[in-house]
C-alpha atoms as a PDB file:
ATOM      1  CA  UNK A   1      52.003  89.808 121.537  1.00  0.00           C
ATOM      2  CA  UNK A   2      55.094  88.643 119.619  1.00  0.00           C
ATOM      3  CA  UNK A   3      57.641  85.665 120.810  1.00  0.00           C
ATOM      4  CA  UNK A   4      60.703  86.916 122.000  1.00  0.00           C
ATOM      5  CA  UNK A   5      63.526  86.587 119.454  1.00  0.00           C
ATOM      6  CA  UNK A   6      65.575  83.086 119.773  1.00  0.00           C
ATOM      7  CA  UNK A   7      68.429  84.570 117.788  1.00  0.00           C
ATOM      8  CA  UNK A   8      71.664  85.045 119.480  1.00  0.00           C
ATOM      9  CA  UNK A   9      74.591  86.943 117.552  1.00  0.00           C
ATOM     10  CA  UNK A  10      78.435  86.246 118.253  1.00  0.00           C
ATOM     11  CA  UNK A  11      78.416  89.182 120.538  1.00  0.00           C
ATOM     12  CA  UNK A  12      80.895  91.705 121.409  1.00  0.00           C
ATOM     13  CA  UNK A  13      83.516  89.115 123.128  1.00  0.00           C
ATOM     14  CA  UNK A  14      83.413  87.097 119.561  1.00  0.00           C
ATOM     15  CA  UNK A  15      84.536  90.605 118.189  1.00  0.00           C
ATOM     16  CA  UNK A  16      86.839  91.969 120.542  1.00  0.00           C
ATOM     17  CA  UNK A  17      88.932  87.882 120.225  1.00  0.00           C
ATOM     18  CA  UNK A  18      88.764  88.417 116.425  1.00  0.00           C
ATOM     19  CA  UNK A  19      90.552  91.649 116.734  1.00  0.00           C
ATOM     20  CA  UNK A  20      93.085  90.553 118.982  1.00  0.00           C
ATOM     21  CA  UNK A  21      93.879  87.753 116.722  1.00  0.00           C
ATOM     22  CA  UNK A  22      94.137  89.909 113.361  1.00  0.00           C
ATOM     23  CA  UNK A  23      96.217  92.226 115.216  1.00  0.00           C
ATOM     24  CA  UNK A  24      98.633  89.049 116.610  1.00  0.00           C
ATOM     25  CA  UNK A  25      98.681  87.621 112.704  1.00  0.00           C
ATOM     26  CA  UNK A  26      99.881  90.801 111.729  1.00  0.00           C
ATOM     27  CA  UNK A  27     102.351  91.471 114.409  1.00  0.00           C
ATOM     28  CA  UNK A  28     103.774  87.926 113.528  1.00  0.00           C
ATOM     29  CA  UNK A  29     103.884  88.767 109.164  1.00  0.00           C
ATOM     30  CA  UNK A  30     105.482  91.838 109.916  1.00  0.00           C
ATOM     31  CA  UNK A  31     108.492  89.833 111.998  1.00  0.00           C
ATOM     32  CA  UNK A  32     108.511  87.202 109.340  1.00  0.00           C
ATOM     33  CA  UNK A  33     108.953  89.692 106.316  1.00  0.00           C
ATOM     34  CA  UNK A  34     111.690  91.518 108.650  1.00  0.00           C
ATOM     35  CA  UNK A  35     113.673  88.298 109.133  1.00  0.00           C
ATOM     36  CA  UNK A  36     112.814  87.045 105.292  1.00  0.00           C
ATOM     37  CA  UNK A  37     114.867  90.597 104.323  1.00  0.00           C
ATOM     38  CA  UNK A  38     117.517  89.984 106.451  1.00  0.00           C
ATOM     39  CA  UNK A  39     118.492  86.735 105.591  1.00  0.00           C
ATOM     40  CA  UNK A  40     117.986  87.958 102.051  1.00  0.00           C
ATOM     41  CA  UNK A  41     120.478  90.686 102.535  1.00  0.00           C
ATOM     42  CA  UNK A  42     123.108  87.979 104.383  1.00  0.00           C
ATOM     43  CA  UNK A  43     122.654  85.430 101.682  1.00  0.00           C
ATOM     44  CA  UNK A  44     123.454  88.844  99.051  1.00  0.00           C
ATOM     45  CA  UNK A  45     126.738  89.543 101.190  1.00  0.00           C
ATOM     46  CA  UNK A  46     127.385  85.967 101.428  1.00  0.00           C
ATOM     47  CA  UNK A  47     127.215  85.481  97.416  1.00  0.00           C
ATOM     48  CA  UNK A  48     129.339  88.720  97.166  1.00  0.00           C
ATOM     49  CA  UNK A  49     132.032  87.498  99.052  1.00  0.00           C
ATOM     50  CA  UNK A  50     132.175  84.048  97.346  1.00  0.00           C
ATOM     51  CA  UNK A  51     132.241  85.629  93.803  1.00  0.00           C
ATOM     52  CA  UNK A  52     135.006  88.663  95.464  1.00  0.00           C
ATOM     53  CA  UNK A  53     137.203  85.514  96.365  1.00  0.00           C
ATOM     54  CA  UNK A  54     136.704  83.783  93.519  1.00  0.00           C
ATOM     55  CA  UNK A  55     138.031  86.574  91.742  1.00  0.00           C
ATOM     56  CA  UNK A  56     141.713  87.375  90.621  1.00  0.00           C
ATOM     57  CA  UNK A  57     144.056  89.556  92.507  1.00  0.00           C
ATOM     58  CA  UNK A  58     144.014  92.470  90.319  1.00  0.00           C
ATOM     59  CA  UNK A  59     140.129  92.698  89.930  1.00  0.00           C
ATOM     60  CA  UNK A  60     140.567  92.601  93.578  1.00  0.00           C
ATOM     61  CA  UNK A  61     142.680  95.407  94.339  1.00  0.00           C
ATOM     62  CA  UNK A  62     141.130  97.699  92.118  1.00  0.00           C
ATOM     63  CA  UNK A  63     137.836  96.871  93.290  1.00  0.00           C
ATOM     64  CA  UNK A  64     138.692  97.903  96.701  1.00  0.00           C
ATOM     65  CA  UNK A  65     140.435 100.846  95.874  1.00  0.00           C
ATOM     66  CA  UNK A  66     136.743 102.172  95.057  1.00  0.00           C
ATOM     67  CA  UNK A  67     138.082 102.804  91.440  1.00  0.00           C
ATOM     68  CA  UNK A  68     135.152 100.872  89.983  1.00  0.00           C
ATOM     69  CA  UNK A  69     132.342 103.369  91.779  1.00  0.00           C
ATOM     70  CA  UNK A  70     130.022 100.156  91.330  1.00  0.00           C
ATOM     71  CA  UNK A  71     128.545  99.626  95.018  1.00  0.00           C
ATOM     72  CA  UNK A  72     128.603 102.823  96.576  1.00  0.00           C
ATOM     73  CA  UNK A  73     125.003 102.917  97.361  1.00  0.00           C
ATOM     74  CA  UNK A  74     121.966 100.746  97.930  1.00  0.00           C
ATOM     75  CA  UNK A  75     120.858  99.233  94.762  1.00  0.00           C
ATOM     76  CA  UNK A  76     117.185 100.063  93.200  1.00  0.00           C
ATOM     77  CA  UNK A  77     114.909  98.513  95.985  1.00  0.00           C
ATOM     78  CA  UNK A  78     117.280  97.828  98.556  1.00  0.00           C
ATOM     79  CA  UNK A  79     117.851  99.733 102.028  1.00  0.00           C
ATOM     80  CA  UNK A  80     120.788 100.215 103.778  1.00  0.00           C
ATOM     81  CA  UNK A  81     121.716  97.784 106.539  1.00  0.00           C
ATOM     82  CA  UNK A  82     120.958 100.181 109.209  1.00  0.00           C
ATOM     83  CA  UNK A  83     117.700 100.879 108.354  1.00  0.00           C
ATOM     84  CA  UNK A  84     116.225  97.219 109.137  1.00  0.00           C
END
């Protein structure tokens, strides 16, 4: 007759903890990449309207106007602001 076994695994509580925390870590990256984007895109408009002030009149008014066409859409990589 054999010895019973001594060896005791981490069980199915040890498993069901580990879950629960890989599923909090990701719940908290996915907030922290969603604020990272948004202050990137506040810092963008922020820069945009330094360098639009800093600008002369004329460039000013004919930026407006829309006669450029520069800026009409998201750039390459970039959502629109009411997609976050």
């Amino acid at each position: 007759m054999s010895a019973p076994s001594s060896e005791v695994g981490p069980g199915f509580l040890a498993f069901v903890a580990f879950f629960f925390l890989a599923v909090a870590l990701w719940l908290l990256m996915r907030n922290m990449f969603t604020r990272m984007r948004r202050m990137n895109l506040a810092q963008r408009a922020e820069e945009q309207r330094a360098a639009r002030a800093a600008r002369p009149p004329e460039e000013t008014r004919a930026t407006e106007a829309g006669d450029s066409g520069v800026g009409d859409g998201p750039e390459e990589g970039q959502r629109r602001g009411d997609e976050v």
